[in-house]
C-alpha atoms as a PDB file:
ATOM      1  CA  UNK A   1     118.053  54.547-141.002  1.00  0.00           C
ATOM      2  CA  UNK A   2     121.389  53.077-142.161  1.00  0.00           C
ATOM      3  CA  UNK A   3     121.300  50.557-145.214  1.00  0.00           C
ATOM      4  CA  UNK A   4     123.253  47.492-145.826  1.00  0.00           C
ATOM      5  CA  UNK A   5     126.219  49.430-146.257  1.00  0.00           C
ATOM      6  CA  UNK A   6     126.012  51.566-143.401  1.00  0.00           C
ATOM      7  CA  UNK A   7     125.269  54.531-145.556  1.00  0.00           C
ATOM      8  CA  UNK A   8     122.203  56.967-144.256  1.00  0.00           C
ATOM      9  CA  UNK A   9     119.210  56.786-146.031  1.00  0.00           C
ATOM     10  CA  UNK A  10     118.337  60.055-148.438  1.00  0.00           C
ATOM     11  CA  UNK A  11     115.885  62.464-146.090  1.00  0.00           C
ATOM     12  CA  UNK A  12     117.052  60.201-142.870  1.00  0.00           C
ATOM     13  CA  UNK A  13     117.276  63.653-140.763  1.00  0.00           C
ATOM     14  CA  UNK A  14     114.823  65.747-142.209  1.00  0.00           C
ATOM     15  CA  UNK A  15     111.874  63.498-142.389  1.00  0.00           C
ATOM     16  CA  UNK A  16     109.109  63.286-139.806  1.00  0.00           C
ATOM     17  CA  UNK A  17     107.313  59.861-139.562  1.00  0.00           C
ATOM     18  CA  UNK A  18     104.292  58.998-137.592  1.00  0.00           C
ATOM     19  CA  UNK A  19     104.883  56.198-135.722  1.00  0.00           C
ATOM     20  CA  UNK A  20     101.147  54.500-135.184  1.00  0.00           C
ATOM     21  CA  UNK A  21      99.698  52.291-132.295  1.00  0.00           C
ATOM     22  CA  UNK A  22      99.544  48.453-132.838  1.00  0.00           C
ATOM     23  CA  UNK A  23      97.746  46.075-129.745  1.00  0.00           C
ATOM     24  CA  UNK A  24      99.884  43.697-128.287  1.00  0.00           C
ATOM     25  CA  UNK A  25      99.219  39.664-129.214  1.00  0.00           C
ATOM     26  CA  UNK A  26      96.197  38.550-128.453  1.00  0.00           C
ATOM     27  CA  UNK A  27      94.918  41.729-127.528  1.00  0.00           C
ATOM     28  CA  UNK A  28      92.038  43.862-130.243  1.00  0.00           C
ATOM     29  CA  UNK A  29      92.498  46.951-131.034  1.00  0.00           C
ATOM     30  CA  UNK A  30      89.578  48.126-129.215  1.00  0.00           C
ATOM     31  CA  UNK A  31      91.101  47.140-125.831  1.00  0.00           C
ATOM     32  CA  UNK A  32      94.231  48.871-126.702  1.00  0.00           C
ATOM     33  CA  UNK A  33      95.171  51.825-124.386  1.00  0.00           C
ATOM     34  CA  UNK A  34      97.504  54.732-125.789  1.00  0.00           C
ATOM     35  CA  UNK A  35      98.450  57.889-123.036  1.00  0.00           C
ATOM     36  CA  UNK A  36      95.711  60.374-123.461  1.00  0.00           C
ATOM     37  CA  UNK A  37      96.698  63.841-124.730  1.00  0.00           C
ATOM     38  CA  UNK A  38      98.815  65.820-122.765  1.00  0.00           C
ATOM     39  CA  UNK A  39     101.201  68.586-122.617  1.00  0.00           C
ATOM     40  CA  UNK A  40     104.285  69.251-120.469  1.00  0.00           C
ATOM     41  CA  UNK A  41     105.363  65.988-120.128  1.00  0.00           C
ATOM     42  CA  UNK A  42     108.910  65.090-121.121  1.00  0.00           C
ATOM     43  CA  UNK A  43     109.725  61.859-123.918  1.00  0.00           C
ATOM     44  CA  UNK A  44     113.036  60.410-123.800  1.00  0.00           C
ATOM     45  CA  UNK A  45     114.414  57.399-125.808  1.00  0.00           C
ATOM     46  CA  UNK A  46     116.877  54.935-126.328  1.00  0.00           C
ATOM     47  CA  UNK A  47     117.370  52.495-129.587  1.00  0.00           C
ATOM     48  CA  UNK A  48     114.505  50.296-128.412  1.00  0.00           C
ATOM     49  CA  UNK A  49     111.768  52.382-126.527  1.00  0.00           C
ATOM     50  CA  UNK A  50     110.422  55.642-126.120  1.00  0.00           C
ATOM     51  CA  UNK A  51     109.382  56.674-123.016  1.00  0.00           C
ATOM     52  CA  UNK A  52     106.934  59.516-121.412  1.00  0.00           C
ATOM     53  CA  UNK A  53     106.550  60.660-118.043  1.00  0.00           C
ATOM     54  CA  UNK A  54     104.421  62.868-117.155  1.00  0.00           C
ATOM     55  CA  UNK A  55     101.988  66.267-118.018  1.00  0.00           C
ATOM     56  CA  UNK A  56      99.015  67.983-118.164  1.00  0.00           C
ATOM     57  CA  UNK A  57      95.985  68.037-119.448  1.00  0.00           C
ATOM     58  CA  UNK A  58      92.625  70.399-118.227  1.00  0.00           C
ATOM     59  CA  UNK A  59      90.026  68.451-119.834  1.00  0.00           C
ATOM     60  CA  UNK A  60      88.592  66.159-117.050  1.00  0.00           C
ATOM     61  CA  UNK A  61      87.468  63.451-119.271  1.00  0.00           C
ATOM     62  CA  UNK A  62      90.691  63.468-121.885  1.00  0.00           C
ATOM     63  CA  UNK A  63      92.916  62.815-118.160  1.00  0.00           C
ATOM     64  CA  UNK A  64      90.884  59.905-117.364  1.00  0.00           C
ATOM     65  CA  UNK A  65      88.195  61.493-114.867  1.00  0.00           C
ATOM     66  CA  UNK A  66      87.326  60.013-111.923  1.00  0.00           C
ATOM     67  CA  UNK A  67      90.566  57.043-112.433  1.00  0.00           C
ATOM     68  CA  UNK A  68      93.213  59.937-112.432  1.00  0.00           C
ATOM     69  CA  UNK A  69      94.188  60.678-109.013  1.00  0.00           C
ATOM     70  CA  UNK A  70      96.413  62.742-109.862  1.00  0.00           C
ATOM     71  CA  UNK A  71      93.643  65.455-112.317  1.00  0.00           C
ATOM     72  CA  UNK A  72      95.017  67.407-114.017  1.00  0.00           C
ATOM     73  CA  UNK A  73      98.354  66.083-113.626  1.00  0.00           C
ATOM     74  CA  UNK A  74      99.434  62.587-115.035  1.00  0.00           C
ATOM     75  CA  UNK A  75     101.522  60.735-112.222  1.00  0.00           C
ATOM     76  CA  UNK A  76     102.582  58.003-115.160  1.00  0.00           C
ATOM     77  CA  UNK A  77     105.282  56.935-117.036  1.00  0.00           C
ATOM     78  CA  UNK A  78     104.509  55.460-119.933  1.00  0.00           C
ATOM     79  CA  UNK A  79     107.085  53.263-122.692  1.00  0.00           C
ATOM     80  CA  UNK A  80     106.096  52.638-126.755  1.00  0.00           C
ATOM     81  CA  UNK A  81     108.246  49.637-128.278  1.00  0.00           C
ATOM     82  CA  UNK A  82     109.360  50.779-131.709  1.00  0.00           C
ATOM     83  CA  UNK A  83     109.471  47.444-133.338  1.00  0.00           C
ATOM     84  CA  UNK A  84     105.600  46.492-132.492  1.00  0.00           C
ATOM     85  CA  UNK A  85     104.304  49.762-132.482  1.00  0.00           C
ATOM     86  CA  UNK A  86     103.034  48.997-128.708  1.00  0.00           C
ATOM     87  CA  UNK A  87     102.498  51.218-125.570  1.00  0.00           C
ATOM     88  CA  UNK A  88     102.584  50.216-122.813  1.00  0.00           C
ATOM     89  CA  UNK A  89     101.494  52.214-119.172  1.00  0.00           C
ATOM     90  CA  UNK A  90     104.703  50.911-117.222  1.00  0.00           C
ATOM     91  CA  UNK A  91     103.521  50.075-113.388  1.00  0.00           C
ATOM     92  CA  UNK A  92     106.307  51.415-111.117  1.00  0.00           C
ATOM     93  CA  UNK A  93     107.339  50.825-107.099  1.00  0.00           C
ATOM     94  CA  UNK A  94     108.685  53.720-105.108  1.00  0.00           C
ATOM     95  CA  UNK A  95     108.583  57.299-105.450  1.00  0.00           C
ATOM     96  CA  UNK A  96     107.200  58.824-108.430  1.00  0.00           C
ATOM     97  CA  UNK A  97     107.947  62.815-108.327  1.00  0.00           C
ATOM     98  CA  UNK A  98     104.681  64.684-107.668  1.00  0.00           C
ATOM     99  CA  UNK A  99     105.934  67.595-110.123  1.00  0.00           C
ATOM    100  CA  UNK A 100     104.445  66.419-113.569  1.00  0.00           C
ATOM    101  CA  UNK A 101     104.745  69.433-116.038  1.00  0.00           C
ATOM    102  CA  UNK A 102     107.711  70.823-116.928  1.00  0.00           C
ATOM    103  CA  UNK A 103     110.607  69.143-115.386  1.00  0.00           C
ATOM    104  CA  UNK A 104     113.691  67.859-117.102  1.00  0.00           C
ATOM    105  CA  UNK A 105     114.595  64.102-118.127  1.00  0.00           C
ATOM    106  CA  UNK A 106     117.282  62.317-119.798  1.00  0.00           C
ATOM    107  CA  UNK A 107     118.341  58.744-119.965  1.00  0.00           C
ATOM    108  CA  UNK A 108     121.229  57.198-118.583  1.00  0.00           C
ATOM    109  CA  UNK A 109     121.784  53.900-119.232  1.00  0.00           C
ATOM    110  CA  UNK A 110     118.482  52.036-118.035  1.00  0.00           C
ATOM    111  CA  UNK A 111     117.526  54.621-115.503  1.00  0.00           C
ATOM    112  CA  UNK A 112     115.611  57.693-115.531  1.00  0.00           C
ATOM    113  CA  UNK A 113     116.504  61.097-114.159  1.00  0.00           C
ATOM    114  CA  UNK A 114     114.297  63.581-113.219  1.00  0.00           C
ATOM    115  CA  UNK A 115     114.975  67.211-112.363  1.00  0.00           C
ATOM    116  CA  UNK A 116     112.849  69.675-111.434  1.00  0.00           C
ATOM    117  CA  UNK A 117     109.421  70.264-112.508  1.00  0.00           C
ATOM    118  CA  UNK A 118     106.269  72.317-111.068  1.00  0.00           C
ATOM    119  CA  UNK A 119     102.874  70.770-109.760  1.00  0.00           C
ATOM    120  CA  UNK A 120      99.653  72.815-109.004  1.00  0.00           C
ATOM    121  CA  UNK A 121      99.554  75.298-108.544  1.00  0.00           C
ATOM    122  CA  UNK A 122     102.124  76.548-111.138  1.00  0.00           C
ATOM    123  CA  UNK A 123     104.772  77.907-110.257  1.00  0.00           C
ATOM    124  CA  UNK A 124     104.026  78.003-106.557  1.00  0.00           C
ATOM    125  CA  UNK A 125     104.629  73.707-105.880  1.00  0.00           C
ATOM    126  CA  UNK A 126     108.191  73.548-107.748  1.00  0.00           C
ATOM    127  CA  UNK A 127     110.758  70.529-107.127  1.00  0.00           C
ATOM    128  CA  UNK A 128     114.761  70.465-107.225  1.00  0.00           C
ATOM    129  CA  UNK A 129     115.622  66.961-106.957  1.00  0.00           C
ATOM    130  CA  UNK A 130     116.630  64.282-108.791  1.00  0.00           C
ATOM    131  CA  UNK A 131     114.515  60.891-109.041  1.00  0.00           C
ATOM    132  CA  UNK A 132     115.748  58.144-110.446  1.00  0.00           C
ATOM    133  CA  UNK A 133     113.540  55.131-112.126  1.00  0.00           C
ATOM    134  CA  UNK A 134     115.307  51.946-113.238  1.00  0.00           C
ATOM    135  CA  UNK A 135     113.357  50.870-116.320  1.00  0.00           C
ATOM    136  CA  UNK A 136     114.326  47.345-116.181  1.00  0.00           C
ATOM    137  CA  UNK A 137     113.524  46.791-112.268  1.00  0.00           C
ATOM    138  CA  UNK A 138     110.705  49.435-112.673  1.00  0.00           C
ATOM    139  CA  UNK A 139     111.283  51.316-109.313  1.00  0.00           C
ATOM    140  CA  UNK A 140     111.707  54.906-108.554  1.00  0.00           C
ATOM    141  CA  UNK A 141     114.429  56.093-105.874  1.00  0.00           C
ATOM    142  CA  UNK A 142     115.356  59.503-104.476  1.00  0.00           C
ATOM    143  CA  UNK A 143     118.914  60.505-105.501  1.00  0.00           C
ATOM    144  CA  UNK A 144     120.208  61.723-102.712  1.00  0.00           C
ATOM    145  CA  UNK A 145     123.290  64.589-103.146  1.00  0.00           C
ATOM    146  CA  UNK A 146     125.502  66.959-101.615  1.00  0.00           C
ATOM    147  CA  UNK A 147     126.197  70.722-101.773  1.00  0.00           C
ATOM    148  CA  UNK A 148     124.174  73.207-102.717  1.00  0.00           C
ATOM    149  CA  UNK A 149     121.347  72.309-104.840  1.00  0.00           C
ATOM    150  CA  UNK A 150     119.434  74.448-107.860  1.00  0.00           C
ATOM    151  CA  UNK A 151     116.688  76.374-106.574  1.00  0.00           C
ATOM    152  CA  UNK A 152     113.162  74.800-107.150  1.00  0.00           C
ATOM    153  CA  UNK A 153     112.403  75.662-111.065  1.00  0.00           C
ATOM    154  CA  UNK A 154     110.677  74.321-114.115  1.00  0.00           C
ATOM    155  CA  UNK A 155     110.824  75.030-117.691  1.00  0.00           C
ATOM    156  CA  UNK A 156     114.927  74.011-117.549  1.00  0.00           C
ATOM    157  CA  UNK A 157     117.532  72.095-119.590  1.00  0.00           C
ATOM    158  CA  UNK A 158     119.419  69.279-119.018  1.00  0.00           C
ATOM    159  CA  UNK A 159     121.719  66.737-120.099  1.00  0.00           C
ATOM    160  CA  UNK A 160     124.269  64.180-119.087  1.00  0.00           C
ATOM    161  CA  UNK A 161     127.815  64.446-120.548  1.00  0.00           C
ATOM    162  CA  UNK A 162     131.319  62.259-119.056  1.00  0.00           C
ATOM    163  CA  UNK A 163     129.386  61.408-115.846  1.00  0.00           C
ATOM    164  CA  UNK A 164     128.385  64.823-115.154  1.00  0.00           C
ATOM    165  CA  UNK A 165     124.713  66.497-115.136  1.00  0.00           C
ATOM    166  CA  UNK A 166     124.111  70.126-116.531  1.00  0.00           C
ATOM    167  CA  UNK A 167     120.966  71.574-115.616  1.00  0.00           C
ATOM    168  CA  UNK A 168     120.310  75.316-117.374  1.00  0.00           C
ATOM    169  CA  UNK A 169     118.155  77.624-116.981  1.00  0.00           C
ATOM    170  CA  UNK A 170     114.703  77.287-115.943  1.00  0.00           C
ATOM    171  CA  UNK A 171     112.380  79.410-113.750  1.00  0.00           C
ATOM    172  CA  UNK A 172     110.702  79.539-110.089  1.00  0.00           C
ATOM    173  CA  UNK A 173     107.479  80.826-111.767  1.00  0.00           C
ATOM    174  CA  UNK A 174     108.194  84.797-111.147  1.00  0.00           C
ATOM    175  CA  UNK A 175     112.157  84.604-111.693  1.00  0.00           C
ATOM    176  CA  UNK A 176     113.460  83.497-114.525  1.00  0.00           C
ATOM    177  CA  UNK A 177     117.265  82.275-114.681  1.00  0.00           C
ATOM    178  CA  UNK A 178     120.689  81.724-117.004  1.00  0.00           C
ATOM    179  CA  UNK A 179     122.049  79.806-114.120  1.00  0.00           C
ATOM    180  CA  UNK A 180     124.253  76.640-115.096  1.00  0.00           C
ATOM    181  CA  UNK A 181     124.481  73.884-112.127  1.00  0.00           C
ATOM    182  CA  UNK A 182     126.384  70.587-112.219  1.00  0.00           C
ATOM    183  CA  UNK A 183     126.251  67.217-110.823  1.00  0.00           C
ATOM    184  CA  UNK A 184     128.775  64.765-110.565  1.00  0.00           C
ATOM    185  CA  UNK A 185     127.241  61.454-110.767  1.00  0.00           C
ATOM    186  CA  UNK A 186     130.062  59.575-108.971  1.00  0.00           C
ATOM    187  CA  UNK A 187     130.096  61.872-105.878  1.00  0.00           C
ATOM    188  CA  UNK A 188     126.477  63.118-105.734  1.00  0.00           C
ATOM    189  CA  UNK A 189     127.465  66.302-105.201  1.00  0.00           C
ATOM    190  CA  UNK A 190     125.948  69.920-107.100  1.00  0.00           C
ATOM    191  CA  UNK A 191     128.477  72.741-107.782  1.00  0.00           C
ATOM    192  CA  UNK A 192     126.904  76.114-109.882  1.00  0.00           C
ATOM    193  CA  UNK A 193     129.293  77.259-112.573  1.00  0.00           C
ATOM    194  CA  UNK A 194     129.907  80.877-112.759  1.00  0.00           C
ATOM    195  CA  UNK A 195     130.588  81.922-116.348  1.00  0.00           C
ATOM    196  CA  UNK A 196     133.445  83.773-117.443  1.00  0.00           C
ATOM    197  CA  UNK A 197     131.354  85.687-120.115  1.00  0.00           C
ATOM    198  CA  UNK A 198     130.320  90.095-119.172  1.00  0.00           C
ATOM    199  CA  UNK A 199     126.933  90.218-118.482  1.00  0.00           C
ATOM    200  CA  UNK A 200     125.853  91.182-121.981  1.00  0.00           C
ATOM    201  CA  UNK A 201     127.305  88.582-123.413  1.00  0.00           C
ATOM    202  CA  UNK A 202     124.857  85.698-121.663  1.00  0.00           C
ATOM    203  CA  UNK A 203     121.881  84.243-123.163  1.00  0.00           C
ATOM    204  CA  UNK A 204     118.613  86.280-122.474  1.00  0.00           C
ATOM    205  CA  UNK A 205     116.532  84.687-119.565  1.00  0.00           C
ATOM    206  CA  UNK A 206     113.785  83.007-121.310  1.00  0.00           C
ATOM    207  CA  UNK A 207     111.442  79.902-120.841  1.00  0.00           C
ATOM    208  CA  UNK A 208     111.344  77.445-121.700  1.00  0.00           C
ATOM    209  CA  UNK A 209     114.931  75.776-122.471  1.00  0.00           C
ATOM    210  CA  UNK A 210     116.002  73.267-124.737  1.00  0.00           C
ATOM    211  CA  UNK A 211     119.345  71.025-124.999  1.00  0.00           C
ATOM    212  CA  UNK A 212     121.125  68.630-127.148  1.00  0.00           C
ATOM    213  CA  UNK A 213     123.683  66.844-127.420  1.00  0.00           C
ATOM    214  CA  UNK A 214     126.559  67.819-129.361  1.00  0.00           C
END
């Protein structure tokens, strides 16, 4: 965090804080629901919120038993308010994606994008499209695009830079992939980048990805 003068505080970028669960007003803390443990979901945030769609988790009582739908497999999207310490399950309209573990996500604004992914079984029930959930109007769309799309993977990268989305790497399951595919976000339409780069000289295949921004 910045102080009064704008400087960064000492540690700012190499500190890890837990941030901890407070119940909304008027609520108790016993009545005060948190997402249950999971793993191949995807968080992404913006100055406000942090949000979390998604995963897995094997232990039938942990995902919610008989209430999840969706076992093992969370179908949710969730959103924790840094300034009151609050979560909060956010109730959606529309078309949530059906693969849960393992798909990309990045912000944009007030909407969601979602790449990708893998349901069960693994590997075998893999997505390539993009959804799209406004998290002010709370309703998931299908984006619908041109050209020739990635093929179905999970495990990739992505990220959003000058109105364009980069999706890298990834894997169907049984073929894992240095491919680099773009998305132009005005026209809807995919194009896959060839690199200029000999063949040795390309990043080993390997799962799964990460990304950052520069």
């Amino acid at each position: 965090m910045s102080n009064a003068g704008g400087a960064r505080s000492p540690g700012q970028l190499n500190t890890f804080k837990r941030l901890t669960s407070r119940p909304p007003h008027g609520e108790t803390l016993a009545g005060l629901r948190t997402p249950p443990a999971r793993s191949g979901h995807r968080c992404v945030a913006d100055n406000t919120n942090l949000y979390v769609f998604g995963g897995y988790n094997p232990d039938y009582d942990e995902s919610g038993g008989s209430d999840n739908e969706d076992y093992p497999l969370f179908r949710e999207l969730w959103r924790y308010h840094f300034a009151t310490g609050c979560w909060q399950q956010i109730r959606t309209e529309g078309y949530m994606p059906t693969e849960l573990a393992s798909m990309s996500a990045v912000l944009h604004g007030n909407n969601l994008l979602v790449f990708g992914g893998t349901g069960i079984p693994f590997g075998e029930n893999n997505g390539n499209d993009v959804h799209v959930c406004n998290v002010n109007y709370k309703r998931w769309s299908l984006l619908n695009c041109r050209g020739k799309k990635p093929n179905r993977i999970y495990g990739q990268a992505m990220v959003i830079i000058n109105g364009f989305l980069y999706v890298f790497g990834g894997t169907t399951g049984y073929i894992y992939s240095t491919d680099l595919h773009r998305l132009d976000l005005t026209t809807r339409e995919w194009s896959h980048l060839k690199p200029n780069n000999p063949p040795d000289d390309l990043p080993e295949e390997r799962l799964p990805c990460s990304s950052e921004m520069p």
